[in-house]
PDB file of N, CA and C in Angstrom:
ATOM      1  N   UNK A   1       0.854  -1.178   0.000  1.00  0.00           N
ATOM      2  CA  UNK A   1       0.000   0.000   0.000  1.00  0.00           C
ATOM      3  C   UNK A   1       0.894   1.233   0.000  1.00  0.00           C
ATOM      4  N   UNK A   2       0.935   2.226  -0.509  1.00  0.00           N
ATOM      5  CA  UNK A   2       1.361   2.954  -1.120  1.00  0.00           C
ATOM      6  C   UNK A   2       1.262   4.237  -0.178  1.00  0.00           C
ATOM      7  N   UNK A   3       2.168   5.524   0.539  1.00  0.00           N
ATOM      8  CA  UNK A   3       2.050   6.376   1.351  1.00  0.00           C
ATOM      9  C   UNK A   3       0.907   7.057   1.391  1.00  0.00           C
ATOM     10  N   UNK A   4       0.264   7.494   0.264  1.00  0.00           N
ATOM     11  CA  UNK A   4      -0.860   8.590   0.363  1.00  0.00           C
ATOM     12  C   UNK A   4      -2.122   7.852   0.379  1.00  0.00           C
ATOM     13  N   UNK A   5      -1.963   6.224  -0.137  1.00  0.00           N
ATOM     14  CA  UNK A   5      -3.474   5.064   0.789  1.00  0.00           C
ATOM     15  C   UNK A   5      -3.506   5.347   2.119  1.00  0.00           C
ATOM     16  N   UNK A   6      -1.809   5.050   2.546  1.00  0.00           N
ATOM     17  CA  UNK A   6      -1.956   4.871   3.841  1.00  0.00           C
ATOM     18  C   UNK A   6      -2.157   6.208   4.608  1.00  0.00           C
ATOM     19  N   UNK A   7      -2.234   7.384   3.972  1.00  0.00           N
ATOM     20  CA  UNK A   7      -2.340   8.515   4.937  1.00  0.00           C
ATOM     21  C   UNK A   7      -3.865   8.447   5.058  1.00  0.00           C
ATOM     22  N   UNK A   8      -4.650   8.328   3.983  1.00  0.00           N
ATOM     23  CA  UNK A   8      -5.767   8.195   3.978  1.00  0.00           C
ATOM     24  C   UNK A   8      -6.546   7.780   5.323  1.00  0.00           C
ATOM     25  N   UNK A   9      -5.866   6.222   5.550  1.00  0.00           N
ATOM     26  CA  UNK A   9      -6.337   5.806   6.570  1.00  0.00           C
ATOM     27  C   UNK A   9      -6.590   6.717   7.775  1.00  0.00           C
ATOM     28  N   UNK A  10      -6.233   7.735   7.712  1.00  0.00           N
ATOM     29  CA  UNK A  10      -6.004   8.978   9.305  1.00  0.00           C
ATOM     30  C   UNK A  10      -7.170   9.440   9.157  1.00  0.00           C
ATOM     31  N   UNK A  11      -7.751   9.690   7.988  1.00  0.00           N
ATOM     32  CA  UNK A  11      -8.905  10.699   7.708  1.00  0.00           C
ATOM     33  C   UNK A  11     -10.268  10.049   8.601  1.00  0.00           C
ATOM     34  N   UNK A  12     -10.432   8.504   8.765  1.00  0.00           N
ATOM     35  CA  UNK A  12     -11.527   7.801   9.669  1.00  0.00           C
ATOM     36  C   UNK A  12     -11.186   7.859  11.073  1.00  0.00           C
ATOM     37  N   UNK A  13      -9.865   7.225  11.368  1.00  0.00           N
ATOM     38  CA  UNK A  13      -9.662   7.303  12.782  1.00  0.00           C
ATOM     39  C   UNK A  13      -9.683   8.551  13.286  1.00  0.00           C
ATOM     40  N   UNK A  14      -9.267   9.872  12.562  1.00  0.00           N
ATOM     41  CA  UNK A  14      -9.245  10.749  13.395  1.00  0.00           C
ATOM     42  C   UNK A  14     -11.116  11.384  13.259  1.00  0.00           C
ATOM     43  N   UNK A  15     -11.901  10.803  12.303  1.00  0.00           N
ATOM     44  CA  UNK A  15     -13.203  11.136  12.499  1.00  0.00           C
ATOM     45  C   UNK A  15     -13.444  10.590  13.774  1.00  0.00           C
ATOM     46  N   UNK A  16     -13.466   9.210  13.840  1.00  0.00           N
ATOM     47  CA  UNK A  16     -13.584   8.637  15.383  1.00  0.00           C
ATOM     48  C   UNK A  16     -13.771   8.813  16.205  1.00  0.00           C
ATOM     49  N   UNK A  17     -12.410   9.490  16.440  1.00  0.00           N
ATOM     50  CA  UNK A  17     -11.770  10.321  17.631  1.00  0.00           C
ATOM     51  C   UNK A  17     -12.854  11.456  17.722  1.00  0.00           C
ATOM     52  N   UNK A  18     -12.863  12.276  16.947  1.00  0.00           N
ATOM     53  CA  UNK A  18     -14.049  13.194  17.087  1.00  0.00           C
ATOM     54  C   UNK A  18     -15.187  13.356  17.455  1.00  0.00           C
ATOM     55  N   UNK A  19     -15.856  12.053  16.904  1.00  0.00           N
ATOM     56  CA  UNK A  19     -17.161  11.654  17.440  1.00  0.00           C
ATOM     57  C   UNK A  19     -17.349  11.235  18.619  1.00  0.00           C
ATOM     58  N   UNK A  20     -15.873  10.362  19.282  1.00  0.00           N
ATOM     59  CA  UNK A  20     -16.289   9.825  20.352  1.00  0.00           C
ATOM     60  C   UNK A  20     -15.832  10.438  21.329  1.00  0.00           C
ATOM     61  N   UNK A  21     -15.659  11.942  21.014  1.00  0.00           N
ATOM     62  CA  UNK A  21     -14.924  12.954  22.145  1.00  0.00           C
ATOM     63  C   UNK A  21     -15.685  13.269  23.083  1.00  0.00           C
ATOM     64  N   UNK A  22     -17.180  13.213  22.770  1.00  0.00           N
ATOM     65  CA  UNK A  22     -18.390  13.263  23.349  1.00  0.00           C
ATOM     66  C   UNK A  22     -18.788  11.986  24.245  1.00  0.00           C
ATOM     67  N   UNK A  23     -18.589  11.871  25.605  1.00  0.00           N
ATOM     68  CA  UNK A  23     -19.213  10.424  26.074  1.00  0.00           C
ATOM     69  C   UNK A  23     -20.859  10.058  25.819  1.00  0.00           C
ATOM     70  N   UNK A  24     -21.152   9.746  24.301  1.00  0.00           N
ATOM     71  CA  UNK A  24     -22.478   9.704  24.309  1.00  0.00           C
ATOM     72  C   UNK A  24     -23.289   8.749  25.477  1.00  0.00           C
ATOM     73  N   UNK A  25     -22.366   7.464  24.874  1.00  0.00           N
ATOM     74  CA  UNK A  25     -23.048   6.614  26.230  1.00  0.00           C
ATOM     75  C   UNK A  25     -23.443   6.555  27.420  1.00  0.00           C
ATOM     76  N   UNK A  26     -22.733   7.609  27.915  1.00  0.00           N
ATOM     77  CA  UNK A  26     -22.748   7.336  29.782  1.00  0.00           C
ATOM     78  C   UNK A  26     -23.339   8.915  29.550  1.00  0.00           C
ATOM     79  N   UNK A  27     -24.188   9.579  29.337  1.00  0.00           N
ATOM     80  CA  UNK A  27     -25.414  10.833  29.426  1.00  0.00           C
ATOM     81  C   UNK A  27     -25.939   9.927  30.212  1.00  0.00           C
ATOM     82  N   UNK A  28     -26.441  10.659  31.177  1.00  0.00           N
ATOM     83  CA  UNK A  28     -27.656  10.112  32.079  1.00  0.00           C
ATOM     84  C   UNK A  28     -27.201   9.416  32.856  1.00  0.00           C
ATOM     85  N   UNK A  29     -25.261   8.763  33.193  1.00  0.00           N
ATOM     86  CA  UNK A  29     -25.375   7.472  34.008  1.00  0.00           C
ATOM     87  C   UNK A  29     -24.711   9.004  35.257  1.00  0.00           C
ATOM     88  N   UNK A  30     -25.321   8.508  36.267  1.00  0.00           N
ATOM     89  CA  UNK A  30     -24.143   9.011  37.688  1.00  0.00           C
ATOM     90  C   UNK A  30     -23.266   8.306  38.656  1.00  0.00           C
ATOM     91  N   UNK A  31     -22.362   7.053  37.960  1.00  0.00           N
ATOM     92  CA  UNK A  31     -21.920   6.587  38.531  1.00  0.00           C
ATOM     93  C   UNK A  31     -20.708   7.150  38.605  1.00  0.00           C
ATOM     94  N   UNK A  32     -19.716   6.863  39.778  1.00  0.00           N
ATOM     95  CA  UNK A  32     -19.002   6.994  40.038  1.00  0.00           C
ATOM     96  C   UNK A  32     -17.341   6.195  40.183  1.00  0.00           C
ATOM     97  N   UNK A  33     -16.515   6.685  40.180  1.00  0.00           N
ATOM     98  CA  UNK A  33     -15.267   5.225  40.292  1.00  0.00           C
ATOM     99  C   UNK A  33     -14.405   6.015  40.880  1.00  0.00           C
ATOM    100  N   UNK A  34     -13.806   5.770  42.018  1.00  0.00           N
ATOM    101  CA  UNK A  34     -12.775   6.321  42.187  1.00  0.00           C
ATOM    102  C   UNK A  34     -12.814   8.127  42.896  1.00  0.00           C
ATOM    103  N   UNK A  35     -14.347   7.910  43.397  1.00  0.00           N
ATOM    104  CA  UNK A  35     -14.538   9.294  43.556  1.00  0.00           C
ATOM    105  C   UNK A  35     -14.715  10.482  42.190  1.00  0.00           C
ATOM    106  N   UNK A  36     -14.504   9.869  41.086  1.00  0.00           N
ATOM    107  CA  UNK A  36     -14.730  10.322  40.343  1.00  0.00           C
ATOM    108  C   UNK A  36     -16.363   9.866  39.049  1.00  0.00           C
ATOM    109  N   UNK A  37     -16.425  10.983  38.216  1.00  0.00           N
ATOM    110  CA  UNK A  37     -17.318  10.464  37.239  1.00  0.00           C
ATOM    111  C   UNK A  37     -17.256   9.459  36.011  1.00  0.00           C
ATOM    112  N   UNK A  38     -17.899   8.541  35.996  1.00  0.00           N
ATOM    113  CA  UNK A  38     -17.575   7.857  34.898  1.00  0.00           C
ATOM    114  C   UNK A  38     -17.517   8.613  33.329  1.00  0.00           C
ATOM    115  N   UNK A  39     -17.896   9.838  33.447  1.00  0.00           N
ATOM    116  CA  UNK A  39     -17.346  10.548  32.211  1.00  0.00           C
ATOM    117  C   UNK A  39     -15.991  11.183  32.246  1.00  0.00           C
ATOM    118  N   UNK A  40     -15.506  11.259  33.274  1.00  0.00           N
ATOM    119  CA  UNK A  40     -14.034  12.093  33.207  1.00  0.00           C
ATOM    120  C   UNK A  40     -13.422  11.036  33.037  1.00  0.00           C
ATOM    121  N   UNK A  41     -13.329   9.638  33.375  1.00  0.00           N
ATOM    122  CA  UNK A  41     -12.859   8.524  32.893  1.00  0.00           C
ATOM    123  C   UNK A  41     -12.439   8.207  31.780  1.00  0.00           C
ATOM    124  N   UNK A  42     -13.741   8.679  31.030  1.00  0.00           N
ATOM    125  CA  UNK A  42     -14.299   8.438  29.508  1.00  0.00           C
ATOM    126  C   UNK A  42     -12.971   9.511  29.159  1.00  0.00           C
ATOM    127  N   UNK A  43     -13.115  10.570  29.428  1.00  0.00           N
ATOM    128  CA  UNK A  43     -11.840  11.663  29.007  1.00  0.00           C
ATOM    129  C   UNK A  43     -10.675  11.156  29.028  1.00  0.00           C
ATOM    130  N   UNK A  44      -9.885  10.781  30.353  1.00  0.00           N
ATOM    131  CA  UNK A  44      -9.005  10.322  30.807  1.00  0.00           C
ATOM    132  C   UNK A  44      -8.582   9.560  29.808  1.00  0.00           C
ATOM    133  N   UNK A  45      -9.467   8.729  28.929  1.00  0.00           N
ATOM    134  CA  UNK A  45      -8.807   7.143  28.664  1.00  0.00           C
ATOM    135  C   UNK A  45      -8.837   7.842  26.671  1.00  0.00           C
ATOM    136  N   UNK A  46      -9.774   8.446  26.184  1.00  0.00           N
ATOM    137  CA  UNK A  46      -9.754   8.855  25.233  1.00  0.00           C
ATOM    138  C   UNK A  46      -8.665   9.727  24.926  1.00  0.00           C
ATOM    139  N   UNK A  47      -8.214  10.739  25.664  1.00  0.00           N
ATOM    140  CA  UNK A  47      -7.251  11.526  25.700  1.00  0.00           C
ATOM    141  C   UNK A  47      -5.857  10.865  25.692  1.00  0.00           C
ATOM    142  N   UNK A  48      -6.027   9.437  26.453  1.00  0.00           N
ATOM    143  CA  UNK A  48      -4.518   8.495  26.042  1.00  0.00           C
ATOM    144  C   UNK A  48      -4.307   8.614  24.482  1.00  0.00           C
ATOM    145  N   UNK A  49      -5.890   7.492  24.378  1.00  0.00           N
ATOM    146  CA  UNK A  49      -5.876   7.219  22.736  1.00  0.00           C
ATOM    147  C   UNK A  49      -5.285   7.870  21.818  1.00  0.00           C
ATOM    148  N   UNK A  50      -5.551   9.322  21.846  1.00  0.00           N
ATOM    149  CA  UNK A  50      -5.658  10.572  20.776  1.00  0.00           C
ATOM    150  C   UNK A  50      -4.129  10.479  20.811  1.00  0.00           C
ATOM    151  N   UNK A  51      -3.219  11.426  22.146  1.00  0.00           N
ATOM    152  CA  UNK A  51      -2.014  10.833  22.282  1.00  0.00           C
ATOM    153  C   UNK A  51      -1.198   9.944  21.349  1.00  0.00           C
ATOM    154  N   UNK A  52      -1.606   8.701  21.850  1.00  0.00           N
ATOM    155  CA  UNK A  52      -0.589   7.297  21.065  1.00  0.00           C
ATOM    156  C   UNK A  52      -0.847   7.316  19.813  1.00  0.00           C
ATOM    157  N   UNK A  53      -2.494   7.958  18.892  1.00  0.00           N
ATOM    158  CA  UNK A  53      -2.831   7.536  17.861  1.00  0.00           C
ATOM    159  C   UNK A  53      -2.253   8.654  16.755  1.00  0.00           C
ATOM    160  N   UNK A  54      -1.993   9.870  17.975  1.00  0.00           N
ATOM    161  CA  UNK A  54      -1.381  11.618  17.098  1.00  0.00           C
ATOM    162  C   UNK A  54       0.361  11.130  17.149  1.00  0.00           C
ATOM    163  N   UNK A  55       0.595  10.287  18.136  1.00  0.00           N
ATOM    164  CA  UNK A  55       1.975   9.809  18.376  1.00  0.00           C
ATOM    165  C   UNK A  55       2.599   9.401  16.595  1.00  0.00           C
ATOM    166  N   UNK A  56       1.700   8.133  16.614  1.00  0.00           N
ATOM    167  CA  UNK A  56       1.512   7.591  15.425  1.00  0.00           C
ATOM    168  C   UNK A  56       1.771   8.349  14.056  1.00  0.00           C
ATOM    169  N   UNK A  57       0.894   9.149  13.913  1.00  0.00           N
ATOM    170  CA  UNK A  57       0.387   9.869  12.969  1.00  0.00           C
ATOM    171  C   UNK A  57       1.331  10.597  12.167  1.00  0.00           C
ATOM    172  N   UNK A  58       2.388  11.009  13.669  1.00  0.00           N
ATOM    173  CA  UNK A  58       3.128  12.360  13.057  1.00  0.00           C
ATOM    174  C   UNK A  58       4.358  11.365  12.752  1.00  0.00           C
ATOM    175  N   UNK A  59       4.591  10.260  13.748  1.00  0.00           N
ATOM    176  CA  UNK A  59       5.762   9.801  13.332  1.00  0.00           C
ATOM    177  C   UNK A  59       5.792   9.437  11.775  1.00  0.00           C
ATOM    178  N   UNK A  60       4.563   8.441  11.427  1.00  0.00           N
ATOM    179  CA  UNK A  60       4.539   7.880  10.195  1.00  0.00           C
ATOM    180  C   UNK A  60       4.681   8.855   9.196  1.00  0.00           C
ATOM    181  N   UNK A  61       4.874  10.191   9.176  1.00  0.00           N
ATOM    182  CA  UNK A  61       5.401  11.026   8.093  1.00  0.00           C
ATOM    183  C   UNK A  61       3.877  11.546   7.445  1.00  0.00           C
ATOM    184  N   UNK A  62       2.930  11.285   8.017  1.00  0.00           N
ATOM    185  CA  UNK A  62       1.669  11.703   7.385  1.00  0.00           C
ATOM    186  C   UNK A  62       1.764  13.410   8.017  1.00  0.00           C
ATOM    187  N   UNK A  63       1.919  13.431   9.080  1.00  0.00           N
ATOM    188  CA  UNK A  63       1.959  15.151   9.318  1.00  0.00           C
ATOM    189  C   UNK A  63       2.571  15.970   8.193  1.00  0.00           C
ATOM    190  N   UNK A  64       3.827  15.325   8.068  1.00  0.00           N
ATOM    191  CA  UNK A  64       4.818  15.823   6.740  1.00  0.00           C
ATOM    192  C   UNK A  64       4.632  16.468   5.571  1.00  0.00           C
ATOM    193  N   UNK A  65       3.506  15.391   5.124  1.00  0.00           N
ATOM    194  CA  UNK A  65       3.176  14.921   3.790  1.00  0.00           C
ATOM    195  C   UNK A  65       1.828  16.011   4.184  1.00  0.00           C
ATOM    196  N   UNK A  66       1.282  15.920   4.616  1.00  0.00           N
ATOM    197  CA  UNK A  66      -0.189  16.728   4.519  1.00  0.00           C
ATOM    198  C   UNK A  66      -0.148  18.010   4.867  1.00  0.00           C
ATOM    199  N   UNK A  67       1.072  18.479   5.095  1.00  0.00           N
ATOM    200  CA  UNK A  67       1.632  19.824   5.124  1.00  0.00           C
ATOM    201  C   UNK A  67       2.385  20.321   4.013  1.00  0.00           C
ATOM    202  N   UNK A  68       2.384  19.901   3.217  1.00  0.00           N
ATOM    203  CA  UNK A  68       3.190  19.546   1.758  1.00  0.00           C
ATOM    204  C   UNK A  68       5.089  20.320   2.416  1.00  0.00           C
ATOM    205  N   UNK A  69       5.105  19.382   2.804  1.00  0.00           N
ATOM    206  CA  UNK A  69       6.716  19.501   3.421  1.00  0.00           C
ATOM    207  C   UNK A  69       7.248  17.701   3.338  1.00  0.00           C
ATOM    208  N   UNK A  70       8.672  18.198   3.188  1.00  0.00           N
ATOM    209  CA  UNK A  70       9.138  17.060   2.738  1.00  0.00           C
ATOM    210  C   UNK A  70       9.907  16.360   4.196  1.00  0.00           C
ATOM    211  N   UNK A  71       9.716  15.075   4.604  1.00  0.00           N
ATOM    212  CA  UNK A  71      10.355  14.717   5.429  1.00  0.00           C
ATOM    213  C   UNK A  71      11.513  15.148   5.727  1.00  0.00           C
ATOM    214  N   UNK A  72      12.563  14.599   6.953  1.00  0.00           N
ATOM    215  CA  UNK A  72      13.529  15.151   7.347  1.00  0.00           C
ATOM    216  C   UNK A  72      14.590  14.410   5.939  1.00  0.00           C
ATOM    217  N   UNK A  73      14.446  13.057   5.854  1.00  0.00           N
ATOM    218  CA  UNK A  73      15.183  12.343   5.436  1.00  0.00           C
ATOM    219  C   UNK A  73      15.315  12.948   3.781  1.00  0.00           C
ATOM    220  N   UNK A  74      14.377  13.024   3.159  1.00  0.00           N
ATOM    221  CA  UNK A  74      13.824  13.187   1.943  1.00  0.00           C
ATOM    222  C   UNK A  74      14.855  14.694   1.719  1.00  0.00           C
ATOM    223  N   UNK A  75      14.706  15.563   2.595  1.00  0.00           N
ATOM    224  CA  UNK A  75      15.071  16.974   2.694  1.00  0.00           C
ATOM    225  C   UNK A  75      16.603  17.193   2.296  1.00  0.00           C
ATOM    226  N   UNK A  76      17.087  15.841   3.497  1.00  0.00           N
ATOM    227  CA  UNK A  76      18.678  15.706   3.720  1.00  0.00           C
ATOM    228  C   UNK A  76      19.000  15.134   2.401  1.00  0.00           C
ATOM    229  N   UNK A  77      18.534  14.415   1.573  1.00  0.00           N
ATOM    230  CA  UNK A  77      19.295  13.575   0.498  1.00  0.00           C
ATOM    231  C   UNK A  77      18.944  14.405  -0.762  1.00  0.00           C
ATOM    232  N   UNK A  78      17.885  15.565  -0.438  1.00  0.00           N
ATOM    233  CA  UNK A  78      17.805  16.631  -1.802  1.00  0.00           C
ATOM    234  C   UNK A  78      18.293  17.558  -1.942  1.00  0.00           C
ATOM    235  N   UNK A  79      19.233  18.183  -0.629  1.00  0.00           N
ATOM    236  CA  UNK A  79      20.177  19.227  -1.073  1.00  0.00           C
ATOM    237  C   UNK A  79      21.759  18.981  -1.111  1.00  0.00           C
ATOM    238  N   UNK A  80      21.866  17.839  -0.486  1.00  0.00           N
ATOM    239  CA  UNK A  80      23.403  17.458  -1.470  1.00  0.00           C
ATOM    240  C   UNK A  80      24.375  17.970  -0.510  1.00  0.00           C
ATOM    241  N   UNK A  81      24.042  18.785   0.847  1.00  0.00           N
ATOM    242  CA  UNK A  81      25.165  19.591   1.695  1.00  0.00           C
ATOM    243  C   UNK A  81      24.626  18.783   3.490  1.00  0.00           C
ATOM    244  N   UNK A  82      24.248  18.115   3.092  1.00  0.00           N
ATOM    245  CA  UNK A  82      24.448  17.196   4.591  1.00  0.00           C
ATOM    246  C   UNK A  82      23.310  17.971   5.571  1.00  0.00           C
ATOM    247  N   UNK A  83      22.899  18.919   5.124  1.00  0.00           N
ATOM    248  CA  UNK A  83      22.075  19.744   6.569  1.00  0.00           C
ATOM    249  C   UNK A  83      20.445  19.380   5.606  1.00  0.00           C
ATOM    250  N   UNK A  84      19.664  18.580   6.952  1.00  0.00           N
ATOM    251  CA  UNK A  84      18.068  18.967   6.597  1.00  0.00           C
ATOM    252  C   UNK A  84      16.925  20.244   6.764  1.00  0.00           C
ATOM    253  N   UNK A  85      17.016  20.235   5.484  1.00  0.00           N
ATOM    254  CA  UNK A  85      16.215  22.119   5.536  1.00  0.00           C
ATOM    255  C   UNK A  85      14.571  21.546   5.458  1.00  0.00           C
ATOM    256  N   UNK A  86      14.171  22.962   5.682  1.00  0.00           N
ATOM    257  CA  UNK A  86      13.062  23.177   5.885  1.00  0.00           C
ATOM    258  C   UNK A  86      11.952  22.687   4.453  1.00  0.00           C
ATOM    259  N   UNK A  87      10.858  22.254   4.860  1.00  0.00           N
ATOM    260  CA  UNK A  87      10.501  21.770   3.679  1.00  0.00           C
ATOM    261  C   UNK A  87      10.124  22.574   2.546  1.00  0.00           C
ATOM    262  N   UNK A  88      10.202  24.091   2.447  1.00  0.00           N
ATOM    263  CA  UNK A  88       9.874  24.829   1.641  1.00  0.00           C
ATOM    264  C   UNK A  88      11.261  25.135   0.708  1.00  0.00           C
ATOM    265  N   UNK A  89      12.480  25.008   1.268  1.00  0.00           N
ATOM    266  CA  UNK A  89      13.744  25.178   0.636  1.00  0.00           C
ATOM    267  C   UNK A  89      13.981  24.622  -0.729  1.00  0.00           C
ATOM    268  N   UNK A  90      14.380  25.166  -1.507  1.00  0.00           N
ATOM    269  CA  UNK A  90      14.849  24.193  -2.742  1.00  0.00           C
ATOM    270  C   UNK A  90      15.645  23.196  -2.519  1.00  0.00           C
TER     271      UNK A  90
END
């Protein structure tokens, strides 16, 4: 699969993420855990997700690419002088 399939893939998960930023499910519940609400939970644990999944995201070079900037690597082997420039540089 080919880089710009696979960036693709970001465009659902990060819908996901969006939708489920909202604890729809637990409206109406008042339980508690920990002294706390089972919706700040809901935060708590979603807010990992986003984290590991933005972790992801940027490493895999999709931030890069959807900024129309050229990776670090890509950068270093196109100007020929050892230093990685900025992705707008010739």
């Amino acid at each position: 699969m080919g880089r710009t399939r696979r960036d693709l893939v970001w465009i659902p998960t990060f819908a996901v993420l969006v939708a489920f930023a909202v604890p729809w499910p637990l409206w109406g519940i008042d339980l508690t855990v920990a002294g706390l609400p089972v919706w700040i939970w809901w935060h708590i644990g979603w807010l990992g997700l986003c984290t590991v999944l933005f972790t992801r995201f940027v490493r895999s070079g999709a931030w890069e690419r959807g900024m129309g900037r050229r990776t670090a690597s890509n950068a270093t082997a196109g100007r020929g002088d050892g230093r990685a420039g900025r992705g707008d540089e010739p």
